[in-house]
N, C-alpha and C. Protein backbone atom coordinates (compact mmCIF):
# COMPACT_ATOMS: atom_id res chain seq x y z
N UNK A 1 160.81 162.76 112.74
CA UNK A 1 160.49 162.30 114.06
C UNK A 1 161.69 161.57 114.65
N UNK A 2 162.33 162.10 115.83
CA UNK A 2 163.18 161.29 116.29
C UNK A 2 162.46 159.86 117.26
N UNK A 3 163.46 158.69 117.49
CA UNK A 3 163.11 157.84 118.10
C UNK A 3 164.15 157.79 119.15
N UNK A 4 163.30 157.35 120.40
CA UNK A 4 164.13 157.80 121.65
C UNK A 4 163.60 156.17 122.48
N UNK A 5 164.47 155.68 123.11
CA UNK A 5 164.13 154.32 123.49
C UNK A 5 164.11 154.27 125.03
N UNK A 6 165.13 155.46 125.60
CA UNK A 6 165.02 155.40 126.99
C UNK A 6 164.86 156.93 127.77
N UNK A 7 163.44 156.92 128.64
CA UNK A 7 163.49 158.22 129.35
C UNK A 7 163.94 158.31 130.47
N UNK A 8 163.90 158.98 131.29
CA UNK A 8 163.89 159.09 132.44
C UNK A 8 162.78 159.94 133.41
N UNK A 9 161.61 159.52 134.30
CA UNK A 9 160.45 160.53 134.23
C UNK A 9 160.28 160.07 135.91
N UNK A 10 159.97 161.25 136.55
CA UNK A 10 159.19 161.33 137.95
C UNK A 10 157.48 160.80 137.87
N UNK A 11 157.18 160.23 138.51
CA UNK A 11 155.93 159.68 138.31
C UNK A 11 155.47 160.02 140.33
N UNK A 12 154.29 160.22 139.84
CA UNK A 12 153.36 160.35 141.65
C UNK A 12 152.26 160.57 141.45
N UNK A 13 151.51 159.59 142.54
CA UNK A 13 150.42 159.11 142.78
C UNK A 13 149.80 160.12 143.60
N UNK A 14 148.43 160.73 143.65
CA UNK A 14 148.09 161.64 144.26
C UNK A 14 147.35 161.13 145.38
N UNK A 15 147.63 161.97 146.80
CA UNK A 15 147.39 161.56 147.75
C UNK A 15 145.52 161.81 148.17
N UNK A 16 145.04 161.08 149.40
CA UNK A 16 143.68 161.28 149.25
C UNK A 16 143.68 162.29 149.94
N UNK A 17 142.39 162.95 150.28
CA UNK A 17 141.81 164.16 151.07
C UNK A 17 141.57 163.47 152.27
N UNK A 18 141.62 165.26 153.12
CA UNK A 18 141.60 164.82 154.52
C UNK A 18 140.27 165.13 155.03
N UNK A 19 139.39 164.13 156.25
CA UNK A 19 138.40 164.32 156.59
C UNK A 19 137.86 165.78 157.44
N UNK A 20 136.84 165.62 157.35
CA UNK A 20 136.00 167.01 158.07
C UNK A 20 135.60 166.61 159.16
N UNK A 21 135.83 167.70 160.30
CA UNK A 21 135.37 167.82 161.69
C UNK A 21 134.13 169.02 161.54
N UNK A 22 132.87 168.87 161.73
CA UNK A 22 131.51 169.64 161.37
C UNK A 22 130.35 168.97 162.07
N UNK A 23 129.82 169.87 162.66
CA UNK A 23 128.29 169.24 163.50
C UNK A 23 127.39 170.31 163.03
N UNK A 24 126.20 169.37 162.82
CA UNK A 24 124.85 170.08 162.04
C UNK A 24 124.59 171.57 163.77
N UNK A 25 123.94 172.78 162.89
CA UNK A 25 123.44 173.62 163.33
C UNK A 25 121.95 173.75 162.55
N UNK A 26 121.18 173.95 163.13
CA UNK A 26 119.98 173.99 162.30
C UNK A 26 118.93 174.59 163.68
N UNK A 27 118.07 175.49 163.08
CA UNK A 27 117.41 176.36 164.54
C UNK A 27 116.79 175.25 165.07
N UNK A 28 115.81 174.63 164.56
CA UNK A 28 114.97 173.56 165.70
C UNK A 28 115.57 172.50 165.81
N UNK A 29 116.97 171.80 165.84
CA UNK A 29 117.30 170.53 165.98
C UNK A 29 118.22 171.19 167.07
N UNK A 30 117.94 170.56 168.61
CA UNK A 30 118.32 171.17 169.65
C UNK A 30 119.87 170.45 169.57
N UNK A 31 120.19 168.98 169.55
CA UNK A 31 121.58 168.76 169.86
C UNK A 31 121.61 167.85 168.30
N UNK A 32 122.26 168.98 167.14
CA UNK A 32 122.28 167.96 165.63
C UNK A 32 123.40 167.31 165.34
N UNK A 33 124.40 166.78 166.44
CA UNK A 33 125.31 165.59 166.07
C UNK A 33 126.34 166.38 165.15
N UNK A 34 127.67 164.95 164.79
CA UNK A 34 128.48 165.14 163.66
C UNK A 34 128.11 165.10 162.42
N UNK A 35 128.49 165.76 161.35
CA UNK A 35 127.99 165.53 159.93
C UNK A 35 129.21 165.94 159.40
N UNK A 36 130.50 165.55 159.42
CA UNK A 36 131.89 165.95 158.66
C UNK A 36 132.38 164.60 157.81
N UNK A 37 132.53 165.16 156.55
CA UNK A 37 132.25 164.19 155.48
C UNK A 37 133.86 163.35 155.15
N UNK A 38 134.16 162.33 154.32
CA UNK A 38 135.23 161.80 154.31
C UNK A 38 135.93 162.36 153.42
N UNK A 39 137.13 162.58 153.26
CA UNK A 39 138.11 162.76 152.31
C UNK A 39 137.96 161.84 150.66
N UNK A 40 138.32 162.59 149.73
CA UNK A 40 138.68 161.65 148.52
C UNK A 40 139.66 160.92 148.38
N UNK A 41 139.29 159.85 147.17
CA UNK A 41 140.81 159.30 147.17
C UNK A 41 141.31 159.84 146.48
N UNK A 42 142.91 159.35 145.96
CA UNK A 42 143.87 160.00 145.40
C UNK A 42 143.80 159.58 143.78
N UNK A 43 144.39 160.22 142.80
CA UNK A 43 144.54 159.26 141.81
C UNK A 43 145.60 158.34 141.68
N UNK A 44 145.18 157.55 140.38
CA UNK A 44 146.62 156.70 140.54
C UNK A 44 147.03 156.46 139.35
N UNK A 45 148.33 155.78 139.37
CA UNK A 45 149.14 155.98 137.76
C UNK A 45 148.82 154.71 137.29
N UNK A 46 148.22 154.62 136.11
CA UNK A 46 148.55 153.57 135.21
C UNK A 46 148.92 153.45 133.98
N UNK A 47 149.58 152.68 133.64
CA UNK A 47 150.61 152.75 132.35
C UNK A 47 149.59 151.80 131.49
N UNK A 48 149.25 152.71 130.01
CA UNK A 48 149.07 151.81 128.95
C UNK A 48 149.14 151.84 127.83
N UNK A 49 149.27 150.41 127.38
CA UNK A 49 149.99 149.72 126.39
C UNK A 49 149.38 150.25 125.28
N UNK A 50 149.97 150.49 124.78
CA UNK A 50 149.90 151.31 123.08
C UNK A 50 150.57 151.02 121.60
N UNK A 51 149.69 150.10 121.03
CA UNK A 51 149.95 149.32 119.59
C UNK A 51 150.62 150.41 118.57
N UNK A 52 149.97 151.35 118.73
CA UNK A 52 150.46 152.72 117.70
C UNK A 52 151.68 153.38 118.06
N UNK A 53 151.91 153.45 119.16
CA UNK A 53 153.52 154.02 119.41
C UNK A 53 154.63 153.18 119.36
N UNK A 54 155.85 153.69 118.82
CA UNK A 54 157.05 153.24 118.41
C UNK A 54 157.95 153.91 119.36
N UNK A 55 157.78 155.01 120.15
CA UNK A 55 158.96 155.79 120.69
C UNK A 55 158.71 156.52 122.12
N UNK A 56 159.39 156.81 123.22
CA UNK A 56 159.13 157.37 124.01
C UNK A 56 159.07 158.92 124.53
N UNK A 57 159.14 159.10 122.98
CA UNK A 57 159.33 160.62 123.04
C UNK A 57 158.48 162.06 123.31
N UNK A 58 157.26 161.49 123.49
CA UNK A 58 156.28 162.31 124.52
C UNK A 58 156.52 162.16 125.81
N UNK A 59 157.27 161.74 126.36
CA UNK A 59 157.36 161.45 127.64
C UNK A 59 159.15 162.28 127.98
N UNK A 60 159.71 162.29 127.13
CA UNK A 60 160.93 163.55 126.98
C UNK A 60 160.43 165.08 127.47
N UNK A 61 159.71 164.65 127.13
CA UNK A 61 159.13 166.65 127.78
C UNK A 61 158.52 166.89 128.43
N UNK A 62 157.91 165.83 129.20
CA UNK A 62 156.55 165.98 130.27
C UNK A 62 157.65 164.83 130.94
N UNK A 63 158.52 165.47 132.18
CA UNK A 63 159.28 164.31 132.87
C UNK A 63 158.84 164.55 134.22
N UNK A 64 158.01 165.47 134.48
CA UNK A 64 157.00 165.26 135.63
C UNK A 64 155.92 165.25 135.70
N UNK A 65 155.47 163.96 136.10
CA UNK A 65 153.87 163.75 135.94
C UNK A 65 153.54 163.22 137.36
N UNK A 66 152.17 164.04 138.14
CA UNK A 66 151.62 163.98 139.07
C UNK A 66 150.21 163.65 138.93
N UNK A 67 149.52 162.54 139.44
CA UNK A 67 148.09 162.15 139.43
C UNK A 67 147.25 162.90 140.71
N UNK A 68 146.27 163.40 140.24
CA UNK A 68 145.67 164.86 141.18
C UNK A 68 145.34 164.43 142.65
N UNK A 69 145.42 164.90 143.29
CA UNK A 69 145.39 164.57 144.81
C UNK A 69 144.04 164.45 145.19
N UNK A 70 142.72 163.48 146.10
CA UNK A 70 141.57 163.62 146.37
C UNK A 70 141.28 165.52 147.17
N UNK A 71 140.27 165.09 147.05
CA UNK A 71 139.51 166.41 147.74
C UNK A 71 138.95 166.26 149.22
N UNK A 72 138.98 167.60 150.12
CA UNK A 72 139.13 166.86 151.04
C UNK A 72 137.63 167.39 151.28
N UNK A 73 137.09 166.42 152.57
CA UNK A 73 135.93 166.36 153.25
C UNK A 73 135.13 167.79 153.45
N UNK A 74 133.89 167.70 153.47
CA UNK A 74 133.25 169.17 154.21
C UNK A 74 132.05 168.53 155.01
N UNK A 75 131.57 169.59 155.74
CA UNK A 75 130.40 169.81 156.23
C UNK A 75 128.90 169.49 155.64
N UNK A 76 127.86 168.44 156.39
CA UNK A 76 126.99 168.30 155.53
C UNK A 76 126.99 166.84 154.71
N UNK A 77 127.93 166.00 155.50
CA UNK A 77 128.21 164.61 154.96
C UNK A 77 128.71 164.78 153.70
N UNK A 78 129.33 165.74 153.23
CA UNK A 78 129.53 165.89 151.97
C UNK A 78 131.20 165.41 151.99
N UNK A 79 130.94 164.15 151.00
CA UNK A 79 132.77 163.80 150.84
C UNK A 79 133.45 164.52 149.78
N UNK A 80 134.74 164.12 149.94
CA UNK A 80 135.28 165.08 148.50
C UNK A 80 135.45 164.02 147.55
N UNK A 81 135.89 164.22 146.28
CA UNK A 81 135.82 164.41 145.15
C UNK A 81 137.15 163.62 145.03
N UNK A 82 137.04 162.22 144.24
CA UNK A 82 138.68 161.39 143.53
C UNK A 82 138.93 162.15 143.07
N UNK A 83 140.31 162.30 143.02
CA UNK A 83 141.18 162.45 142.34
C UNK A 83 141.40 162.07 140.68
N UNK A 84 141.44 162.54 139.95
CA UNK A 84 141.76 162.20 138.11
C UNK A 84 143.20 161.23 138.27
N UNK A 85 142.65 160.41 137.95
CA UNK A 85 143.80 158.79 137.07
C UNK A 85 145.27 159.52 136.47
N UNK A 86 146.47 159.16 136.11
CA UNK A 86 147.50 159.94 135.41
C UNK A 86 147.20 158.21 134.47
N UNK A 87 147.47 158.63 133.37
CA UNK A 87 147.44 157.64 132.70
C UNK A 87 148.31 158.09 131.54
N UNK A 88 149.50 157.18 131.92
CA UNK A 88 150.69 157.29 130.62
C UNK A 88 150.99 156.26 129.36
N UNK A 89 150.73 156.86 128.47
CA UNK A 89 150.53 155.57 127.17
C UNK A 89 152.06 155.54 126.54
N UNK A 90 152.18 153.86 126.61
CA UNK A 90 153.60 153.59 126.08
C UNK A 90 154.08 152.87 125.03
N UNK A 91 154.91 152.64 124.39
CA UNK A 91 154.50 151.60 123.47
C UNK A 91 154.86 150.21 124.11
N UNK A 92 154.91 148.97 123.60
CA UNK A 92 154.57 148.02 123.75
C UNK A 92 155.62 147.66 124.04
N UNK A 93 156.48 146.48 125.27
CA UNK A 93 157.73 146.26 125.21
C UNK A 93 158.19 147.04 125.80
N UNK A 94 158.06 148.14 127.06
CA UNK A 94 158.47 149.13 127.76
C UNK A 94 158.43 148.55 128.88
N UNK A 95 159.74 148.71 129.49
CA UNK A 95 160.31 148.19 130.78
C UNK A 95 160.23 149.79 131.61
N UNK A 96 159.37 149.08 132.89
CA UNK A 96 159.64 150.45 134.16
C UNK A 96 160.59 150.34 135.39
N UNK A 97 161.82 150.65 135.41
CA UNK A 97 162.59 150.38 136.18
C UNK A 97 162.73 151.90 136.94
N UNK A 98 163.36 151.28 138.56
CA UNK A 98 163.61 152.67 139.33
C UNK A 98 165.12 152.97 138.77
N UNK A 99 165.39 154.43 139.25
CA UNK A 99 166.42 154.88 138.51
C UNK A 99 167.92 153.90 139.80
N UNK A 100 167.70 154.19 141.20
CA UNK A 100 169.28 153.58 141.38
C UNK A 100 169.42 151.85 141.51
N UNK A 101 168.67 151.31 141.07
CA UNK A 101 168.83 149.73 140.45
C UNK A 101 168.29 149.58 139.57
N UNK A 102 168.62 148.13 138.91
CA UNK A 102 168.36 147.54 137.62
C UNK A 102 167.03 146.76 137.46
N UNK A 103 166.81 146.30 138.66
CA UNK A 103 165.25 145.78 139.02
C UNK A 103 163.60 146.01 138.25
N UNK A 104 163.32 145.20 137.67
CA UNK A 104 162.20 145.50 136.42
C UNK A 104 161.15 145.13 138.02
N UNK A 105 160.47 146.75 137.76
CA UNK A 105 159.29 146.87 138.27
C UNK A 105 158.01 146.62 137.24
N UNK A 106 157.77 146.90 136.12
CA UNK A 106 156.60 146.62 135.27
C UNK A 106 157.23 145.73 133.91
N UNK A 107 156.42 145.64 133.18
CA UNK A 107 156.93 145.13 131.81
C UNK A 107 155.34 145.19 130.95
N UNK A 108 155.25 146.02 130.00
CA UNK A 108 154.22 146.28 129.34
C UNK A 108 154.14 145.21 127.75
N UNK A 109 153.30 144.06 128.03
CA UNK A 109 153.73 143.33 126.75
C UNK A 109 152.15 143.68 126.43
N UNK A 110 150.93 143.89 127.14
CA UNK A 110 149.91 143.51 125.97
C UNK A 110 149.42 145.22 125.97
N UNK A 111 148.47 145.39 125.01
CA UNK A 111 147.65 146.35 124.93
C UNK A 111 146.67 146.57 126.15
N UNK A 112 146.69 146.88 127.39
CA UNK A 112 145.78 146.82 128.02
C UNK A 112 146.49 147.75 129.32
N UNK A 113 145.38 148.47 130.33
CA UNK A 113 145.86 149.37 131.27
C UNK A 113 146.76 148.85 132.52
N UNK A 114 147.89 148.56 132.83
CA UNK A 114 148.65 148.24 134.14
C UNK A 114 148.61 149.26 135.00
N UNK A 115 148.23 148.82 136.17
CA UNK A 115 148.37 149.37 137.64
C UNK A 115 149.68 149.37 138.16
N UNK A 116 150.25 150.80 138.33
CA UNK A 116 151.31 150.77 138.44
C UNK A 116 151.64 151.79 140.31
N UNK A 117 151.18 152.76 140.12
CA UNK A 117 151.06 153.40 141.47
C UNK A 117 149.36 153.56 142.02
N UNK A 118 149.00 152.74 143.04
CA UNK A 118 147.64 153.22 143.63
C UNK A 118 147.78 154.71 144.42
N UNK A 119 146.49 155.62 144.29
CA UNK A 119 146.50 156.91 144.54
C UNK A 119 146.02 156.33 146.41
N UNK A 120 146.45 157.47 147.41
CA UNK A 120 145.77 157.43 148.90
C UNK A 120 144.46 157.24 149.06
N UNK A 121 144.10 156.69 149.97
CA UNK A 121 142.91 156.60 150.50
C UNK A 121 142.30 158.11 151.34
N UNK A 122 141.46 158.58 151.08
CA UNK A 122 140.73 159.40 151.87
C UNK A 122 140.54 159.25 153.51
N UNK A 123 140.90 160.38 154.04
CA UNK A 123 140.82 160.46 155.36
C UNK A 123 139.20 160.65 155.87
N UNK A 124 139.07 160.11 156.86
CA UNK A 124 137.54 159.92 157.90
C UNK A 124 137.30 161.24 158.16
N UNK A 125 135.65 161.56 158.18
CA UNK A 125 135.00 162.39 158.45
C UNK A 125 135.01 162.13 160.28
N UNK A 126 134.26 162.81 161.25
CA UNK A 126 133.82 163.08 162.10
C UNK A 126 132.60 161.97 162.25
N UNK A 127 131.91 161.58 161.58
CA UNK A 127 130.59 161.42 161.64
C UNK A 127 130.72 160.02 161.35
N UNK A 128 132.04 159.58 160.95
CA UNK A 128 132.39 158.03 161.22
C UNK A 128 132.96 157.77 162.38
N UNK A 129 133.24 158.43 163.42
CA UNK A 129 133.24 157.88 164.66
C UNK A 129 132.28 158.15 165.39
N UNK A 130 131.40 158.36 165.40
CA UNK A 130 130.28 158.79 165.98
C UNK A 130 129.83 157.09 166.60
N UNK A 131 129.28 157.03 168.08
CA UNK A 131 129.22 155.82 168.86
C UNK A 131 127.96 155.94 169.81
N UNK A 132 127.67 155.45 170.47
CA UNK A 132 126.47 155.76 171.29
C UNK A 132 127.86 156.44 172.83
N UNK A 133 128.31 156.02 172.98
CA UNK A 133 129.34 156.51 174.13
C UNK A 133 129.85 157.80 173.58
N UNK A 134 130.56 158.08 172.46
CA UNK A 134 130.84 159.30 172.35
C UNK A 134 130.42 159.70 170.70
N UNK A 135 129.18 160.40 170.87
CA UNK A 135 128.45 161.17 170.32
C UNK A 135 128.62 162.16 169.58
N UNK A 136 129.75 163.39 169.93
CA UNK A 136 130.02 164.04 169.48
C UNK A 136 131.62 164.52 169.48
N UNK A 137 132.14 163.47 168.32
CA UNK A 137 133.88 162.90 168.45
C UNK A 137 134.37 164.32 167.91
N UNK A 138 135.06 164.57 168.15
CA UNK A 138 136.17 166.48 167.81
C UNK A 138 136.89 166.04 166.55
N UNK A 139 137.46 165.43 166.43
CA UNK A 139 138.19 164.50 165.73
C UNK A 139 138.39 163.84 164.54
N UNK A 140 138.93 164.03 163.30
CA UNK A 140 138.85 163.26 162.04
C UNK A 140 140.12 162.65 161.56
């Protein structure tokens, strides 16, 4: 087993879904309004601390890691679907720095999950602007 102390890895947070523009049709509901559902959120990266690892060397071969993007809105108030977490396990004593400065962005000392990139927020349905003035918004 080799031991490798410093990687270098792309990391991204997945963005949320975008909302739905949709108004109910239904035969006997003469005027059935907006019903366009909200976007998901995104996932997000968190780094954790790992008593059992000594080396960074799973992370040598997987140097791009993307956390899944939300799902976006439909028809039917139906929202989409978060996004899946990226969750990278490190060992203990792992400094996260950006690559063109020296600047310590994280520092992993205990066993436990750090929040490191939050995933997007989900975009608005239709049916959240909905107002007594304008009723039937085009718009998400």
């Amino acid at each position: 087993m080799r031991f490798i102390d410093s990687v270098k890895i792309n990391v991204r947070s997945g963005s949320g879904g975008s909302g739905c523009t949709s108004f109910r049709r239904e035969k006997f509901v003469e005027f059935g309004g907006p019903n366009g559902g909200d976007g998901g959120k995104g996932g997000d990266v968190i780094f954790l601390g790992d008593t059992n690892r000594s080396t960074l060397l799973d992370l040598s071969f997987n140097q791009h890691q993307h956390a899944q993007n939300g799902a976006k809105g439909m028809g039917r108030d139906m929202h989409g679907k978060q996004g899946e977490d990226l969750i990278i396990q490190v060992p203990l004593g792992t400094l996260v720095k950006p690559v063109e400065s020296e600047d310590i962005l994280l520092e992993i000392l205990e066993p436990r999950p750090y929040l490191f990139l939050e995933g997007g927020r989900g975009g608005k349905g239709n049916a959240r602007f909905k107002t007594s003035r304008n009723q039937a918004p085009r718009y998400h």
